[in-house]
C-alpha atoms as a PDB file:
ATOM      1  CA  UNK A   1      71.573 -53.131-111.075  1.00  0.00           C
ATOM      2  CA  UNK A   2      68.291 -51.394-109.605  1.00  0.00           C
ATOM      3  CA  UNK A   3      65.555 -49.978-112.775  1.00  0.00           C
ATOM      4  CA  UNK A   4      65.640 -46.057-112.577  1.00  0.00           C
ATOM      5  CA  UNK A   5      64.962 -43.677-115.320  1.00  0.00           C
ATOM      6  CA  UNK A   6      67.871 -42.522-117.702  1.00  0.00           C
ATOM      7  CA  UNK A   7      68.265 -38.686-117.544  1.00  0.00           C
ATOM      8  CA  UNK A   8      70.288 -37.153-120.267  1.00  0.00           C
ATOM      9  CA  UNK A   9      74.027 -37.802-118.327  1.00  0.00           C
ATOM     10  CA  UNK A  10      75.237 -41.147-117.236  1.00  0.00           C
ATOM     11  CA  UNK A  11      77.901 -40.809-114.885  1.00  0.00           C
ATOM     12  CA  UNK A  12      79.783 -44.262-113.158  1.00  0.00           C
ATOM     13  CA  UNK A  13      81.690 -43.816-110.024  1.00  0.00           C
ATOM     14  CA  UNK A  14      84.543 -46.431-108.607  1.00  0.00           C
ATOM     15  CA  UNK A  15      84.597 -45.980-105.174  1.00  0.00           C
ATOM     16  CA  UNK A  16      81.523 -44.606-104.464  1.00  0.00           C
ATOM     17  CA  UNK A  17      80.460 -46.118-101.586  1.00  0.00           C
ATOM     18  CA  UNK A  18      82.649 -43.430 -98.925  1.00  0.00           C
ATOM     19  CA  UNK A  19      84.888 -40.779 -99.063  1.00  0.00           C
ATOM     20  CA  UNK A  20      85.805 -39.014-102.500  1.00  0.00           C
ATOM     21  CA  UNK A  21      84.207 -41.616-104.874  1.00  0.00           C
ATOM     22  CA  UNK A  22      80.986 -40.613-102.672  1.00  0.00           C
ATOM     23  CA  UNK A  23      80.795 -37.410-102.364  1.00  0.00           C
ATOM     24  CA  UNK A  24      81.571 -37.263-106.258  1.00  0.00           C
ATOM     25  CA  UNK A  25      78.375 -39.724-106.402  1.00  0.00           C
ATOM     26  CA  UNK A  26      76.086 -37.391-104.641  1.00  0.00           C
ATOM     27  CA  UNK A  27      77.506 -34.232-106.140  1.00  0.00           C
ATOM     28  CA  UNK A  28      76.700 -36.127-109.833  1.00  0.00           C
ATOM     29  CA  UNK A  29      73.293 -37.138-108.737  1.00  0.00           C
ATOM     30  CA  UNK A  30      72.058 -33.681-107.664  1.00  0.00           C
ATOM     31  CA  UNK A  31      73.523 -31.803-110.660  1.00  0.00           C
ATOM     32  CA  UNK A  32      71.099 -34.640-112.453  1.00  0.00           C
ATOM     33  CA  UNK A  33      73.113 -37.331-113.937  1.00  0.00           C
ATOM     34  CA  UNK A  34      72.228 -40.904-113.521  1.00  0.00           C
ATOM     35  CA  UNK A  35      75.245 -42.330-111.403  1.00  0.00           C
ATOM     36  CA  UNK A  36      75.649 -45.866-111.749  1.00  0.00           C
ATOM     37  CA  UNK A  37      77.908 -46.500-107.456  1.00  0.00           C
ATOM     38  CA  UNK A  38      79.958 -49.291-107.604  1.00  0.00           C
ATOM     39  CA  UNK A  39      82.209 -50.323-104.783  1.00  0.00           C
ATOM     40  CA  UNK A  40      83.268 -53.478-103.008  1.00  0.00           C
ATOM     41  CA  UNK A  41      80.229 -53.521-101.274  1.00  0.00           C
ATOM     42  CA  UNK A  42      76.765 -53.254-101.127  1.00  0.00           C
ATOM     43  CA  UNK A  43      75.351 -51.921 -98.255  1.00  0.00           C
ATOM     44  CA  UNK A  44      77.478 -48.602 -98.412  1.00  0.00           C
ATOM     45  CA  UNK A  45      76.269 -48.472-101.729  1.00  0.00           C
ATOM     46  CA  UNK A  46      72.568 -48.878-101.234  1.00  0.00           C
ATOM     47  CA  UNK A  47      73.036 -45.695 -98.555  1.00  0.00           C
ATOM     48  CA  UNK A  48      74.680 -43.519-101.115  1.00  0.00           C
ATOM     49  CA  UNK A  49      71.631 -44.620-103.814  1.00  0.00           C
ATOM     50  CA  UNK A  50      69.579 -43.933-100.937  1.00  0.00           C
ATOM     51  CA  UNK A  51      70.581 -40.362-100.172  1.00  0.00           C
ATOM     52  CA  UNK A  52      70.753 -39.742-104.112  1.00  0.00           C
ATOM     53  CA  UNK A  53      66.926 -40.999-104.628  1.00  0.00           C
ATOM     54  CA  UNK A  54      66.040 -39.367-101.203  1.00  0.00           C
ATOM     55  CA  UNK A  55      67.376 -35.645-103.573  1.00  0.00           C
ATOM     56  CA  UNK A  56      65.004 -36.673-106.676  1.00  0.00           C
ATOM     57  CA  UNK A  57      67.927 -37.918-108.063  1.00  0.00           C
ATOM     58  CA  UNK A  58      68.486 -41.587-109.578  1.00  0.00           C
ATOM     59  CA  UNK A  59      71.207 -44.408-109.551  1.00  0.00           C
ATOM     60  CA  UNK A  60      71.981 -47.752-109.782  1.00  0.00           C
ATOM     61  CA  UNK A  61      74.231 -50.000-107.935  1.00  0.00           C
ATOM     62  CA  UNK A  62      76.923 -51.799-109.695  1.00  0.00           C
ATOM     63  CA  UNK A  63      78.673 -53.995-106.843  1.00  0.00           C
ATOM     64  CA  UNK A  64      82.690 -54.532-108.274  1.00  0.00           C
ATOM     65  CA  UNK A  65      85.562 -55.442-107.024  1.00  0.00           C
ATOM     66  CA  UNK A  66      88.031 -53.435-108.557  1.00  0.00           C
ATOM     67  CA  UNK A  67      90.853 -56.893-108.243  1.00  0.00           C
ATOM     68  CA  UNK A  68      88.976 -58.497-110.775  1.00  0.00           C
ATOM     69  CA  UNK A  69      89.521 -57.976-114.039  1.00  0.00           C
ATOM     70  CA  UNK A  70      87.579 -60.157-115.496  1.00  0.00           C
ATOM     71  CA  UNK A  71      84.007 -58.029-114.107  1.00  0.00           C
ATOM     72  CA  UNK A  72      86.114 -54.608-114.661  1.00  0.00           C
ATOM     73  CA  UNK A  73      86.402 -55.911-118.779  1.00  0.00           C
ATOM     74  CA  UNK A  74      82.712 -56.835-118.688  1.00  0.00           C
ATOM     75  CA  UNK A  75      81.765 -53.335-117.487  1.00  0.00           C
ATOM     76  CA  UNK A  76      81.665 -51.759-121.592  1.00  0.00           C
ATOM     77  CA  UNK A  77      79.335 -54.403-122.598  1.00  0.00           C
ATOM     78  CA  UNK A  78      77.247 -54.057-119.918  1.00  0.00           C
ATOM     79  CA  UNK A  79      76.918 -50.645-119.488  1.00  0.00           C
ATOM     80  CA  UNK A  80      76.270 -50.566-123.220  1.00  0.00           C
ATOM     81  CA  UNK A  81      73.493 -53.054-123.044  1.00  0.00           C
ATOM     82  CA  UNK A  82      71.527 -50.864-121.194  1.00  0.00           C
ATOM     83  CA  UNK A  83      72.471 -47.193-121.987  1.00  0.00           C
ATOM     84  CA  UNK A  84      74.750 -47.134-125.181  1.00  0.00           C
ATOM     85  CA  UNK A  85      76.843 -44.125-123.719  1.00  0.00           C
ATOM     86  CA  UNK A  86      78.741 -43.023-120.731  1.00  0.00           C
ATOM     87  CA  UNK A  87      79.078 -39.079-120.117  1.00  0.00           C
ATOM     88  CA  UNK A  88      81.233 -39.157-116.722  1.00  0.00           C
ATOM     89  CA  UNK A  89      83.863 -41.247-115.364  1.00  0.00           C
ATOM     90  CA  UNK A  90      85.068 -40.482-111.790  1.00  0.00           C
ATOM     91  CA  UNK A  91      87.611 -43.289-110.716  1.00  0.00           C
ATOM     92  CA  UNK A  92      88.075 -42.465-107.066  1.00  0.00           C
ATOM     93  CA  UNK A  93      88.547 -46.505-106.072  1.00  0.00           C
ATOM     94  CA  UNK A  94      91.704 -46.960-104.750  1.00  0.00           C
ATOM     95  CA  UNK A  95      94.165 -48.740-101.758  1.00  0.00           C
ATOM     96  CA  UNK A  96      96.670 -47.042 -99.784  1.00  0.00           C
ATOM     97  CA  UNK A  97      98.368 -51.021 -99.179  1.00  0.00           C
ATOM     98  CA  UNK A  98     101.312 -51.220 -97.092  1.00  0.00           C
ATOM     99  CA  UNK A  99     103.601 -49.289 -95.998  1.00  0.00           C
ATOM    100  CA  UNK A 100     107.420 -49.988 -95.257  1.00  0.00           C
ATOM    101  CA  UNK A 101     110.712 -50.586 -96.810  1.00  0.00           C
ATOM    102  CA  UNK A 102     110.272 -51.706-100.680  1.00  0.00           C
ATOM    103  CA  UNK A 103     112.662 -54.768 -99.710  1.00  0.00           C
ATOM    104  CA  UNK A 104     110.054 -55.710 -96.721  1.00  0.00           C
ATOM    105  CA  UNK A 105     107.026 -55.835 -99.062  1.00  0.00           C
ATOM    106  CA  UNK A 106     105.647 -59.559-100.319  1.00  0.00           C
ATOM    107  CA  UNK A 107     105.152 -60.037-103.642  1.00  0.00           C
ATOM    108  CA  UNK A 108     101.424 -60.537-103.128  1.00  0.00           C
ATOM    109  CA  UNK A 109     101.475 -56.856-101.325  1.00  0.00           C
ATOM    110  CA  UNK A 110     103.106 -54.999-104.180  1.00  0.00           C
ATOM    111  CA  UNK A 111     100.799 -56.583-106.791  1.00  0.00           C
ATOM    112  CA  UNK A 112      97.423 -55.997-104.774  1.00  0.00           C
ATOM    113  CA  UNK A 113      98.783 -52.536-104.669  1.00  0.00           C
ATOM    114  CA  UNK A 114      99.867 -51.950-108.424  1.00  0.00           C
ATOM    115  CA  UNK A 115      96.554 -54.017-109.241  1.00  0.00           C
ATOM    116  CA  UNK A 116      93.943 -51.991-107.852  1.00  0.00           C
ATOM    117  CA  UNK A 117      95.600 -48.180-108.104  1.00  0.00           C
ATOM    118  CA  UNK A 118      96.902 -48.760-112.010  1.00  0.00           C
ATOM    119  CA  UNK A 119      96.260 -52.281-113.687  1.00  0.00           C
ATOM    120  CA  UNK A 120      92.058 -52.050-112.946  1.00  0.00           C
ATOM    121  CA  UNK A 121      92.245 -48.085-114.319  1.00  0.00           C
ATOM    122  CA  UNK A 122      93.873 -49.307-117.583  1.00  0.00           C
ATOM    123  CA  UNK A 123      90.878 -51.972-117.401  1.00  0.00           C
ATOM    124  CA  UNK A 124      88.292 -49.300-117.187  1.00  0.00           C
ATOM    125  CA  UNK A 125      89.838 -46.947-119.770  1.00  0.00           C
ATOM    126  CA  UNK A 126      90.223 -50.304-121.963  1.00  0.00           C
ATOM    127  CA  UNK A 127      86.180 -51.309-121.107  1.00  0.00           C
ATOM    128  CA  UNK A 128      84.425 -47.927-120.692  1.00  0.00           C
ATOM    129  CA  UNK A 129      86.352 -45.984-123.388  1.00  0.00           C
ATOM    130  CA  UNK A 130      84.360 -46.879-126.370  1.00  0.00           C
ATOM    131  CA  UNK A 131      81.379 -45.707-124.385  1.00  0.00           C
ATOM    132  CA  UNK A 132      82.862 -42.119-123.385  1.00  0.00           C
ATOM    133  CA  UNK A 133      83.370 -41.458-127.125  1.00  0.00           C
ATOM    134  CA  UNK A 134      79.906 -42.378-127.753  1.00  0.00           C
ATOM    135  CA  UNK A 135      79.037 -39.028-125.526  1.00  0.00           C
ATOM    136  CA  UNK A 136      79.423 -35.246-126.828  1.00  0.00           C
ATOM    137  CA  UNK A 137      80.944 -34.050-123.873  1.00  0.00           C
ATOM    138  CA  UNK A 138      82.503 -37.303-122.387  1.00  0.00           C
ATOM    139  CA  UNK A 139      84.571 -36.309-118.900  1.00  0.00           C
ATOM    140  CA  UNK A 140      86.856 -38.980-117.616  1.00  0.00           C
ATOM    141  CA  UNK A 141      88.301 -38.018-113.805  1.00  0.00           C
ATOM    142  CA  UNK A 142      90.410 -40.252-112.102  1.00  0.00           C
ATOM    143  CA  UNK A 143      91.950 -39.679-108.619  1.00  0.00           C
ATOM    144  CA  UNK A 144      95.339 -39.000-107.863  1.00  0.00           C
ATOM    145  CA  UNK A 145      97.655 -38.454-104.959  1.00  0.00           C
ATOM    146  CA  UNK A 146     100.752 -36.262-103.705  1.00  0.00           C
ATOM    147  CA  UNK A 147     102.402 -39.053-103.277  1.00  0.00           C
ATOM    148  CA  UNK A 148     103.102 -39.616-106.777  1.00  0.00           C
ATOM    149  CA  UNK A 149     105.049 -36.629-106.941  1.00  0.00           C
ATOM    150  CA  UNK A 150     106.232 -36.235-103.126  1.00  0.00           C
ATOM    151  CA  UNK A 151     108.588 -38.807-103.169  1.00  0.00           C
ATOM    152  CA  UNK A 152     109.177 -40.380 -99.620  1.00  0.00           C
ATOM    153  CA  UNK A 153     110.352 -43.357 -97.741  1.00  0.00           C
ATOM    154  CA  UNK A 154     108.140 -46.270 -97.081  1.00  0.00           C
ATOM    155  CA  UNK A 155     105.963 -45.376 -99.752  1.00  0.00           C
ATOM    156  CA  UNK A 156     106.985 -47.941-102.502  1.00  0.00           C
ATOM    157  CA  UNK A 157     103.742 -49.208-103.810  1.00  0.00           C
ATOM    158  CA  UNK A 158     101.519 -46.630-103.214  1.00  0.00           C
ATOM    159  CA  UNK A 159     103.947 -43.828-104.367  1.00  0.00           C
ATOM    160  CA  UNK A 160     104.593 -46.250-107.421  1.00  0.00           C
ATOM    161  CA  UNK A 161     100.873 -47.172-108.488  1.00  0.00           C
ATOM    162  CA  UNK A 162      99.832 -43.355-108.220  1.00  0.00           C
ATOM    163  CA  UNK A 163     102.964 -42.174-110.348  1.00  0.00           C
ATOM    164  CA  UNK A 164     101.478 -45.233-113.129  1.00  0.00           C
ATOM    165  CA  UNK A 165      98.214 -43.679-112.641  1.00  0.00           C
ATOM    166  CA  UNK A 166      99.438 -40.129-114.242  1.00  0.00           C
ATOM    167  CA  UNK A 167     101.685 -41.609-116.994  1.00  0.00           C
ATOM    168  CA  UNK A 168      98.478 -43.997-117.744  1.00  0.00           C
ATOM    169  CA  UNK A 169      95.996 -40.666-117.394  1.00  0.00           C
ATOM    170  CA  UNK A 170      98.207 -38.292-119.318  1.00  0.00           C
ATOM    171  CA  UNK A 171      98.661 -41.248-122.025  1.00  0.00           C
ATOM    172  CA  UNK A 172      94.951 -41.704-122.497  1.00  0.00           C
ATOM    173  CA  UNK A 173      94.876 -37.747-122.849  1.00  0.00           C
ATOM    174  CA  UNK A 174      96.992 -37.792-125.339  1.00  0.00           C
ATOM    175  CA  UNK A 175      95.002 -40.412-127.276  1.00  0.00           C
ATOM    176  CA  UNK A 176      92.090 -38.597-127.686  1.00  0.00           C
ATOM    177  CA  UNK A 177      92.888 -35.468-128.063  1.00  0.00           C
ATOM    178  CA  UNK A 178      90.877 -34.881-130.939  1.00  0.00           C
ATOM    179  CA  UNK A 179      87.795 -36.106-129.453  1.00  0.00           C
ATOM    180  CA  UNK A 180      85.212 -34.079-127.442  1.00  0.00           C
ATOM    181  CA  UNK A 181      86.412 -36.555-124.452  1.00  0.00           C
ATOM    182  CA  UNK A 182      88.538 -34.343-121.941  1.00  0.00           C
ATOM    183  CA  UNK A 183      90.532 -36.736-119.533  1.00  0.00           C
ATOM    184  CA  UNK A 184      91.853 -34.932-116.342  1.00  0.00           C
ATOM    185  CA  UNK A 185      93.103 -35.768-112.705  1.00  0.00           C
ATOM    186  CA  UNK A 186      92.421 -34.841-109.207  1.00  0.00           C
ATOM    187  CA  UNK A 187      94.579 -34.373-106.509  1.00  0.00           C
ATOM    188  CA  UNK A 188      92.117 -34.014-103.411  1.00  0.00           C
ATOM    189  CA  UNK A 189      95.457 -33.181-101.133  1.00  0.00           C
ATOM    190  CA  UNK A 190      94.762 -33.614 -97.332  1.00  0.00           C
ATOM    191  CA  UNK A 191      91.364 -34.745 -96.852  1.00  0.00           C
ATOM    192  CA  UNK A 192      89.047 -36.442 -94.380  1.00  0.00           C
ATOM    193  CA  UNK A 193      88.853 -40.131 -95.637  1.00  0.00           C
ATOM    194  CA  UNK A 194      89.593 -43.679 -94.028  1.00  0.00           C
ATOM    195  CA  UNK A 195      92.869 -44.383 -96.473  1.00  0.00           C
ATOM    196  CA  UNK A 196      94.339 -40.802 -94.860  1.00  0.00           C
ATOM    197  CA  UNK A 197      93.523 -41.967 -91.483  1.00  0.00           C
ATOM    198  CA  UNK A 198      95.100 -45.439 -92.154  1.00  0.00           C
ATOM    199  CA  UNK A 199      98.366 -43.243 -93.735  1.00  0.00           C
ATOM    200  CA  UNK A 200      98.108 -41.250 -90.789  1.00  0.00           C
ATOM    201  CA  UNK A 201      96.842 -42.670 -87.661  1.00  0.00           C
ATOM    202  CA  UNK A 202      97.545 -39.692 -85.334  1.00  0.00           C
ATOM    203  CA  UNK A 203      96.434 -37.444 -87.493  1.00  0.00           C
ATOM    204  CA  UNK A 204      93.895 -34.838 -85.707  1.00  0.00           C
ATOM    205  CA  UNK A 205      90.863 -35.509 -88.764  1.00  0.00           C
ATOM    206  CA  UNK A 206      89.468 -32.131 -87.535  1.00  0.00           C
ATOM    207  CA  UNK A 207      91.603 -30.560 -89.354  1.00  0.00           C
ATOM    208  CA  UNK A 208      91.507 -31.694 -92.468  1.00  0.00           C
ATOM    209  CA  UNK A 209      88.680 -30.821 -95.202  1.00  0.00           C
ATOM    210  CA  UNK A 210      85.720 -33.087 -95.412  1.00  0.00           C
ATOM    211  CA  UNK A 211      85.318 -35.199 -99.521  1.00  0.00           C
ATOM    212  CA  UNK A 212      82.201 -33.331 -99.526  1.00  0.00           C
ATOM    213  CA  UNK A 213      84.386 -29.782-100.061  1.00  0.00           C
ATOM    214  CA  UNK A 214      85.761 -31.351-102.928  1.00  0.00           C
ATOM    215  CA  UNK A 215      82.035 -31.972-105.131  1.00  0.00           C
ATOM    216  CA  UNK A 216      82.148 -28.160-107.199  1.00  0.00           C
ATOM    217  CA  UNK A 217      85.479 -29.024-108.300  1.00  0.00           C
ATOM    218  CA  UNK A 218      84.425 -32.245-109.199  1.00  0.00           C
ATOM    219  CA  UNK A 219      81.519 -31.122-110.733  1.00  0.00           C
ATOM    220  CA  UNK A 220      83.387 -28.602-112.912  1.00  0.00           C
ATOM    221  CA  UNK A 221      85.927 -31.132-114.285  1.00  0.00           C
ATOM    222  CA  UNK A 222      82.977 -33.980-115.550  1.00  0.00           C
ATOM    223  CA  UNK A 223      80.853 -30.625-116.678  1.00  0.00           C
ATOM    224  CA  UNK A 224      80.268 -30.182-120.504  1.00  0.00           C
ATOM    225  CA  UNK A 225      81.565 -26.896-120.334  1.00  0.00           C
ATOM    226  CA  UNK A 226      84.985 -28.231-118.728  1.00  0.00           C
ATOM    227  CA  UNK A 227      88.234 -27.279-121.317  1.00  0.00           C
ATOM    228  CA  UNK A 228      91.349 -28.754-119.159  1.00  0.00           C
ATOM    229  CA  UNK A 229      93.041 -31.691-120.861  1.00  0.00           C
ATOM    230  CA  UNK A 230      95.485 -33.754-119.608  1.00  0.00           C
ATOM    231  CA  UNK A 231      95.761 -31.667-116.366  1.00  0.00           C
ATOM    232  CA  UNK A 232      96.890 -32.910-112.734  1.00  0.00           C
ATOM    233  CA  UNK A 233      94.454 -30.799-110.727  1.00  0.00           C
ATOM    234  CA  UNK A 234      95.704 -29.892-107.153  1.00  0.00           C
ATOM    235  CA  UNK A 235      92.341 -29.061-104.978  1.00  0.00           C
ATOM    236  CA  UNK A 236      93.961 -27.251-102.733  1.00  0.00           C
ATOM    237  CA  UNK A 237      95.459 -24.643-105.301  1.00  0.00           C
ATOM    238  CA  UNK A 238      92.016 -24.284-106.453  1.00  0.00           C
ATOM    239  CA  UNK A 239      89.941 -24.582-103.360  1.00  0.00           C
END
């Protein structure tokens, strides 16, 4: 982790280092909240801290491979060790894996798939949970997809993980309903990131809105003021 200052917020970002989990990372950092980036890798996130410092922001680098649950159980601890509280949660990590027929997939597919989209979530909530309660206005956002919904062919594991992901979510919601902690998803729809283009190879990108268009929305469901509970929101019924 890099030293920084501790402003009042502490937000930590999966998948910060492109796309969604990025632009939610910059978004945090100029509304003021200390966003701890963690990704696979570290050079994408040293450009992100970068760009955040570069603002008058600050951050610190958490490199964290979502696969391994061991470091994804050790986050609590740690983050508690050095600022006793988490205020925001964006989860935007995630894999699109392969797609085909659900009788094509390997074994070793399917549960690289189920492990990084649901398994490491439960992980976090499990890890970071105590920490979110320690906040007044705790905001836990994890990304969603279509897909979880849109049922189509070739989409086993993806489709599968994501649909997890909202019975997990909407679970957790349910736990703490009592608590100041509001627990909420995003579906960013069609947007501008490598896992669409990997979906979608002939897709014309042009034409699809950039992660950065999705940061006010973001920044309204991890804000204090934020009321929705339990909600799958759809950016593009809001945008």
């Amino acid at each position: 982790m890099n030293d920084s200052p501790v402003p009042q917020r502490i937000a930590f970002v999966t998948g910060a280092s492109r796309g969604i989990g990025r632009a939610a990372a910059l978004a945090l950092g100029k509304a003021g909240c200390h966003v701890i980036l963690s990704a696979r890798t570290a050079g994408g996130l040293e450009e992100v801290d970068d760009e955040i410092r570069s603002g008058g922001g600050s951050a610190s680098i958490v490199k964290l491979n979502l696969a391994d649950g061991d470091k994804v159980d050790a986050l609590g601890p740690t983050l508690f060790g050095r600022w006793q509280k988490l205020d925001v949660l964006v989860a935007a990590g995630g894999i699109l894996g392969r797609l085909g027929p659900l009788g094509h997939l390997p074994t070793d597919e399917w549960d690289r798939v189920l492990n990084i989209n649901l398994t490491a979530n439960w992980r976090l909530i499990r890890s970071l949970d105590p920490l979110l309660r320690r906040s007044d206005a705790g905001r836990a956002l994890f990304v969603t997809s279509r897909a979880a919904r849109k049922i189509r062919a070739y989409w086993g594991a993806c489709a599968v993980s994501k649909a997890g992901l909202e019975a997990l979510v909407k679970t957790y919601a349910a736990e703490v309903s009592t608590t100041p902690l509001k627990v909420n998803l995003l579906d960013p729809g069609p947007t501008r990131t490598k896992m669409r283009a990997q979906a979608y190879p002939g897709e014309n990108a042009g034409k699809l809105k950039v992660p950065e268009a999705l940061a006010p929305l973001i920044l309204k469901l991890t804000s204090p003021d934020c009321a929705m509970h339990g909600e799958i929101v759809t950016a593009d019924e809001v945008l």
